[in-house]
Protein backbone atom coordinates (compact mmCIF):
# COMPACT_ATOMS: atom_id res chain seq x y z
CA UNK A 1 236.05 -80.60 292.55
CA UNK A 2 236.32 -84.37 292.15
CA UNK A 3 233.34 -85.89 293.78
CA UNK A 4 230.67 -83.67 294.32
CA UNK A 5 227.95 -83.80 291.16
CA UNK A 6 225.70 -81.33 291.99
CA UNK A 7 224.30 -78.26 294.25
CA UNK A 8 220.48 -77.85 295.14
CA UNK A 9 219.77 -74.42 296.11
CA UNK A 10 216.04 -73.54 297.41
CA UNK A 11 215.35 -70.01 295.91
CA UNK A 12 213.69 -66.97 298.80
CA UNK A 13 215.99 -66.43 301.21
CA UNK A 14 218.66 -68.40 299.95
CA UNK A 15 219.34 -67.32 296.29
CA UNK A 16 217.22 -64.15 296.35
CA UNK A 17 215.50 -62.06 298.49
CA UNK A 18 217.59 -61.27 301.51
CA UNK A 19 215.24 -62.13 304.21
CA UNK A 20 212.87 -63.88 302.56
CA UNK A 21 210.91 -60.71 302.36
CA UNK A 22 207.92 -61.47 299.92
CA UNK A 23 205.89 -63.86 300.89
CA UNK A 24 205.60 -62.22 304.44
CA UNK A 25 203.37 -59.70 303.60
CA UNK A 26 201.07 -61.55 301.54
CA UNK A 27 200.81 -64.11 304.44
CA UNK A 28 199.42 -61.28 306.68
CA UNK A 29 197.16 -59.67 304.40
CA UNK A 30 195.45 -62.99 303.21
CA UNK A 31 194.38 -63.84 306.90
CA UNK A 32 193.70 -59.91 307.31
CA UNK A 33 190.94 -60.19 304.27
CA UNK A 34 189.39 -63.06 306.50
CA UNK A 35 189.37 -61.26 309.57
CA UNK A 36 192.00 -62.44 311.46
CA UNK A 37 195.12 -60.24 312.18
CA UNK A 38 198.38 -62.45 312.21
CA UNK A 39 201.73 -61.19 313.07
CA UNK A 40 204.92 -61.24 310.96
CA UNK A 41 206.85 -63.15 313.40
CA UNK A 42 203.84 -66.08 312.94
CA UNK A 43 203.75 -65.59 309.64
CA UNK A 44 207.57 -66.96 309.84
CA UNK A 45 206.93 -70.02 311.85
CA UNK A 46 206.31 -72.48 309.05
CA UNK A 47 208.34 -70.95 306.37
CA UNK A 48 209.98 -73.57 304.01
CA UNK A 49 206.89 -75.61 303.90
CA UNK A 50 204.59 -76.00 300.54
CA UNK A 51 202.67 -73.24 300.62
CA UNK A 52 199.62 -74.58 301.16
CA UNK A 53 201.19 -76.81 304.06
CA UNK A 54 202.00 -73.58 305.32
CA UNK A 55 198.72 -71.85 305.74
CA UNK A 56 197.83 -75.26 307.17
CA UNK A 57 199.98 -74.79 310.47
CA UNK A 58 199.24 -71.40 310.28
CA UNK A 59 195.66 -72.14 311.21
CA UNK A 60 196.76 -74.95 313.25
CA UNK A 61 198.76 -72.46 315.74
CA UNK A 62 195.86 -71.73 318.97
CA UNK A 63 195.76 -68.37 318.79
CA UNK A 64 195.15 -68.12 314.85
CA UNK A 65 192.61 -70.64 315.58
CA UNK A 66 190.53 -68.81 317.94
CA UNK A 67 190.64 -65.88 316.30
CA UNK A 68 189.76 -67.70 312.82
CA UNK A 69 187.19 -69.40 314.62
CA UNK A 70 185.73 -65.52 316.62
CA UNK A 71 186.09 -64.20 312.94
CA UNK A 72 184.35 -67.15 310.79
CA UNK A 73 182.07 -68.62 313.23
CA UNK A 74 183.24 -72.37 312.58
CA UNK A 75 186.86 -74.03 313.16
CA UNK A 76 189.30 -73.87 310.80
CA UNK A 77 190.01 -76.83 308.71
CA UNK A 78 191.17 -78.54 304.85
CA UNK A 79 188.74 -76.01 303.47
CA UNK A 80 189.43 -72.83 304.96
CA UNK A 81 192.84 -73.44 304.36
CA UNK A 82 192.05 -74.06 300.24
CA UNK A 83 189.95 -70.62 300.68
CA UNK A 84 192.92 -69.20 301.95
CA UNK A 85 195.64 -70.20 299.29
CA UNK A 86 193.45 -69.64 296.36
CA UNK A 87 193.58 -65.68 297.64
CA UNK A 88 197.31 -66.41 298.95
CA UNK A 89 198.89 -66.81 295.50
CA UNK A 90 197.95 -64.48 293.38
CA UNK A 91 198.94 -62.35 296.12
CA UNK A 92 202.21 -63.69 296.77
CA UNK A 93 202.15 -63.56 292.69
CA UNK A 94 202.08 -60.10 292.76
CA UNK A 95 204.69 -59.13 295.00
CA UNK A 96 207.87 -61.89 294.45
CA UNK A 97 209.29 -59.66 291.44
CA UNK A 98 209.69 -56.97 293.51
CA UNK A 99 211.52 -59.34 295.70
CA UNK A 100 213.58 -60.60 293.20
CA UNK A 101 217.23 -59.21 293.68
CA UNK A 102 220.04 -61.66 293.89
CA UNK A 103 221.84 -62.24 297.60
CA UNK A 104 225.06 -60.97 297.12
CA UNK A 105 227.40 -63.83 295.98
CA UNK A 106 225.17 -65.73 294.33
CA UNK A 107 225.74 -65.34 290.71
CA UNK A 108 229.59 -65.44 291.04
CA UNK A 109 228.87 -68.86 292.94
CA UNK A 110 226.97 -70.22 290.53
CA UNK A 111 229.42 -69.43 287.64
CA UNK A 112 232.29 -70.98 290.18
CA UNK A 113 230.45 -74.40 290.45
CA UNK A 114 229.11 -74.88 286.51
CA UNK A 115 233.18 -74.00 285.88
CA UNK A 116 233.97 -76.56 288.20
CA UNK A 117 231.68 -79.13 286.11
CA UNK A 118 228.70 -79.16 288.92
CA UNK A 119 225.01 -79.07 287.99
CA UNK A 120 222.79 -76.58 289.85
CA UNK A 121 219.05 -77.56 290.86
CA UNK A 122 216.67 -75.98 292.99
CA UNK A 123 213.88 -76.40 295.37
CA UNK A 124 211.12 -74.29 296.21
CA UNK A 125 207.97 -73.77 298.99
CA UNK A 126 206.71 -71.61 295.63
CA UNK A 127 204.28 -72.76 293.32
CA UNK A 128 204.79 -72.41 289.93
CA UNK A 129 202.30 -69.52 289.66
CA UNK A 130 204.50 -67.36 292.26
CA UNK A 131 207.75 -68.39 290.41
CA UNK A 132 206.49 -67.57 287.03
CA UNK A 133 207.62 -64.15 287.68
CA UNK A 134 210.20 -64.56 289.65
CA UNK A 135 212.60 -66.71 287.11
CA UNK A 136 213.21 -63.88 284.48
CA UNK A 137 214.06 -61.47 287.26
CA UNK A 138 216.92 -63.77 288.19
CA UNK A 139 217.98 -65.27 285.08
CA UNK A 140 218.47 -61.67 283.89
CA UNK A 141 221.40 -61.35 287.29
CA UNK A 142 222.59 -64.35 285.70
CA UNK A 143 221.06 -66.86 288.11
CA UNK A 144 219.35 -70.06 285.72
CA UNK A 145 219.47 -73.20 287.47
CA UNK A 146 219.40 -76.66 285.40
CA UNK A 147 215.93 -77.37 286.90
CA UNK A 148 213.09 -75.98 289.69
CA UNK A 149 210.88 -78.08 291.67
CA UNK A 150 208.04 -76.45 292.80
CA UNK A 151 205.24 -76.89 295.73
CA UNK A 152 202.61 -78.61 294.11
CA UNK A 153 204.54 -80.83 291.38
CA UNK A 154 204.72 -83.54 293.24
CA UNK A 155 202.31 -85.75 295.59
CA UNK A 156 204.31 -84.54 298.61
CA UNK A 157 207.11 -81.86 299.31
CA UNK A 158 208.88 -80.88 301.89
CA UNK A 159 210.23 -82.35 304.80
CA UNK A 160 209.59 -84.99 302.23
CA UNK A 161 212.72 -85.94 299.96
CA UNK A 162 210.67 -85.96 296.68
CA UNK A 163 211.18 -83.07 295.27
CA UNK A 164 215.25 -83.95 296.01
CA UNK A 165 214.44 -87.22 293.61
CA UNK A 166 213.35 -84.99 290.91
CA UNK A 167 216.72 -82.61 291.38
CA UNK A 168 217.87 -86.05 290.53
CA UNK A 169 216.43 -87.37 287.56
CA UNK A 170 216.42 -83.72 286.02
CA UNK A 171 220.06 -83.31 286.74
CA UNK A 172 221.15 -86.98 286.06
CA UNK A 173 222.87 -87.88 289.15
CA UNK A 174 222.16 -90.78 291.51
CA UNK A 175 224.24 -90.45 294.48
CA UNK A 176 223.03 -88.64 297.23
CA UNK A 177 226.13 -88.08 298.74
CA UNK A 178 227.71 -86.33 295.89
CA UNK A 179 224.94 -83.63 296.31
CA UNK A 180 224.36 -80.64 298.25
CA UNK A 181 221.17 -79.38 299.06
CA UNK A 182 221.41 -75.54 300.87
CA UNK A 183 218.48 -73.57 302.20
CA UNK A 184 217.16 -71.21 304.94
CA UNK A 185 214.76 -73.34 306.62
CA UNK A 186 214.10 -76.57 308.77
CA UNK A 187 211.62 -77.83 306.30
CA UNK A 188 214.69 -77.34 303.46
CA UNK A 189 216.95 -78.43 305.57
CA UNK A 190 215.35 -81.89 306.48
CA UNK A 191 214.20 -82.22 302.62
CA UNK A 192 218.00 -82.59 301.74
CA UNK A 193 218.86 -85.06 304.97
CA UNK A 194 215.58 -87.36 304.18
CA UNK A 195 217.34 -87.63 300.51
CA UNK A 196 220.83 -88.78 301.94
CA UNK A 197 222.67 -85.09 300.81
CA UNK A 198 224.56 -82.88 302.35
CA UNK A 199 222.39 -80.17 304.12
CA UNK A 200 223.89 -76.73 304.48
CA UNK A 201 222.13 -74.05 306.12
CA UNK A 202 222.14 -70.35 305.60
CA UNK A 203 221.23 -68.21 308.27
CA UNK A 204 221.80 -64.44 307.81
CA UNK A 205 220.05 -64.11 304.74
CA UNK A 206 217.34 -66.26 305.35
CA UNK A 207 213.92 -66.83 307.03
CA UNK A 208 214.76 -66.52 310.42
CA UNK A 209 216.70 -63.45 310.96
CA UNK A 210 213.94 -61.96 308.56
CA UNK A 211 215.90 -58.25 307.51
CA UNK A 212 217.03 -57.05 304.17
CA UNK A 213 220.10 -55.77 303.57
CA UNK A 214 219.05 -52.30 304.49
CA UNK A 215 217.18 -53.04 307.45
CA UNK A 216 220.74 -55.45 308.85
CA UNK A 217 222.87 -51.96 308.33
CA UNK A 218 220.06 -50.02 310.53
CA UNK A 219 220.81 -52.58 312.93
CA UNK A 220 223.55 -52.84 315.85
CA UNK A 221 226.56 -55.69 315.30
CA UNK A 222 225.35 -56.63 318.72
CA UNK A 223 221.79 -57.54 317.34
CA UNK A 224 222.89 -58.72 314.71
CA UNK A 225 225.34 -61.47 316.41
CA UNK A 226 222.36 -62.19 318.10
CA UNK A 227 219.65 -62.84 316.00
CA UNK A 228 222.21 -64.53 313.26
CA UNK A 229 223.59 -66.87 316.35
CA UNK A 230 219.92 -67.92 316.59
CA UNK A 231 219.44 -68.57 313.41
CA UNK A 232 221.99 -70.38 313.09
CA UNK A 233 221.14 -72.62 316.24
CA UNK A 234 217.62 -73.31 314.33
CA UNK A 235 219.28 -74.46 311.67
CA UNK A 236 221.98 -76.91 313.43
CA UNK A 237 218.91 -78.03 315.46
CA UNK A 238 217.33 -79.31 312.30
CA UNK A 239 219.78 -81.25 311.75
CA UNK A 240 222.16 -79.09 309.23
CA UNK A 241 225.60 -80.36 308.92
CA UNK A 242 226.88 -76.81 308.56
CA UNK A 243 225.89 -73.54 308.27
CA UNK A 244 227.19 -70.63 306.63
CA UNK A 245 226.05 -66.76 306.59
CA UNK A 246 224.42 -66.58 302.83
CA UNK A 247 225.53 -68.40 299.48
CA UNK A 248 228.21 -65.83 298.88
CA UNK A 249 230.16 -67.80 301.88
CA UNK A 250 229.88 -71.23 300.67
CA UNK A 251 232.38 -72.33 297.93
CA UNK A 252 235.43 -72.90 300.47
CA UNK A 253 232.53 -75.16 302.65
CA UNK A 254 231.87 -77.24 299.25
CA UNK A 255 235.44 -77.86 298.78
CA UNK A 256 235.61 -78.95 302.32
CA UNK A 257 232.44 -81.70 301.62
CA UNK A 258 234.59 -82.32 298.10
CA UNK A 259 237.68 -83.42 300.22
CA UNK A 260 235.55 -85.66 303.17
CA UNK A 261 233.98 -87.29 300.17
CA UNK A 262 237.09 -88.23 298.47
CA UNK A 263 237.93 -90.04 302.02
CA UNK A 264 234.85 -91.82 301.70
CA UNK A 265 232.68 -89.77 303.76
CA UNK A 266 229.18 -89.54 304.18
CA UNK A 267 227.49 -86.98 305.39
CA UNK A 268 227.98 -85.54 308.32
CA UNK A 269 228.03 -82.76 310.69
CA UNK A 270 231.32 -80.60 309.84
């Protein structure tokens, strides 16, 4: 490729665990351990955010509210949500390696792009706690990015673009247009567009069609048309200039940004 620098990849649901499986779980049995019973399908609503952000609008949502409020006697606010996380991660913690598998493409895409000269970053909703054992899981299936930027480094993450700036200074490259940012989720998506990159979405593997590998082959086609036509919807809504099924789908998309750039293109819907 001749123009594009550099590819920022967030990490659940994008580069690993089809379906962004792990943190779902811990999510529900956090708010179960404070007496409040929270669905899946909630717990999905604010996925992308900082984690912390996210158990924020979790308990910002009315009907988690009332029932946080029947359970605890008081509303919840800034410090029921810190009670929360400080249970949330080690939780999360515990469960990510087993959540750890590669999407299917991901490595080969990788090795395509860093032969190709590119530098690989990534963003993450994690903290550094949670990714702590996550990264020698994947390095081990040959995924090592250049950098990670994690929830909680920065004053502000996502939809912010700060964590993007970092991918930048780590990776030494300055024009936003010459990077890619891909992810699962309208937080993600709107960190890369609020740093000038391309935003690519990726819908079957992610957040909001929600099923593992195995669980999408106990599935109908039908349904699965369906919920990945959804998903993909979410993500155009967002503001995503394209959107492909996982990584393992994107290298012939990349070439296409690598030709509108050399045009003297910016960013755009494709």
């Amino acid at each position: 490729m001749k123009q594009l620098e550099a590819v920022v990849f967030d990490w659940a649901g994008t580069m690993v665990d089809f379906g962004s499986r792990a943190p779902m779980g811990a999510f529900v049995e956090v708010f179960r351990r404070f007496g409040v019973e929270i669905s899946v399908e909630e717990a999905r609503q604010p996925m992308g955010l900082p984690k912390l952000d996210h158990i924020m609008a979790l308990g910002a949502q009315p009907r988690v509210a009332e029932a946080w409020r029947k359970a605890n006697g008081k509303a919840f606010d800034e410090a029921a949500a810190q009670a929360v996380y400080e249970v949330f991660v080690p939780l999360n913690a515990a469960v990510v390696a087993d959540h750890a598998e590669l999407v299917p493409g991901a490595a080969e895409l990788v090795a395509a792009l860093r032969a190709e000269g590119l530098r690989i970053g990534s963003t993450t909703g994690y903290t550094r706690a949670i990714m702590e054992p996550l990264l020698p899981k994947a390095a081990a299936q040959g995924y090592a990015p250049d950098n990670l930027v994690c929830a909680g480094d920065l004053d502000a993450g996502r939809p912010t673009p700060l964590m993007m700036y970092k991918c930048f200074v780590d990776l030494g490259v300055w024009r936003p247009a010459h990077v890619v940012k891909v992810d699962d989720t309208a937080p993600g998506i709107a960190e890369g567009l609020a740093a000038g990159c391309w935003s690519v979405g990726v819908s079957l593997s992610g957040n909001a069609v929600g099923l593992s590998l195995e669980e999408l082959a106990r599935h109908a086609p039908a349904e699965v048309a369906r919920r990945n036509a959804a998903a993909r919807a979410q993500l155009l809504e967002a503001g995503a200039h394209a959107v492909v099924d996982s990584v393992a789908d994107l290298l012939p998309l990349l070439r296409r940004i690598d030709e509108a750039l050399q045009q003297g293109a910016a960013p755009s819907r494709l």
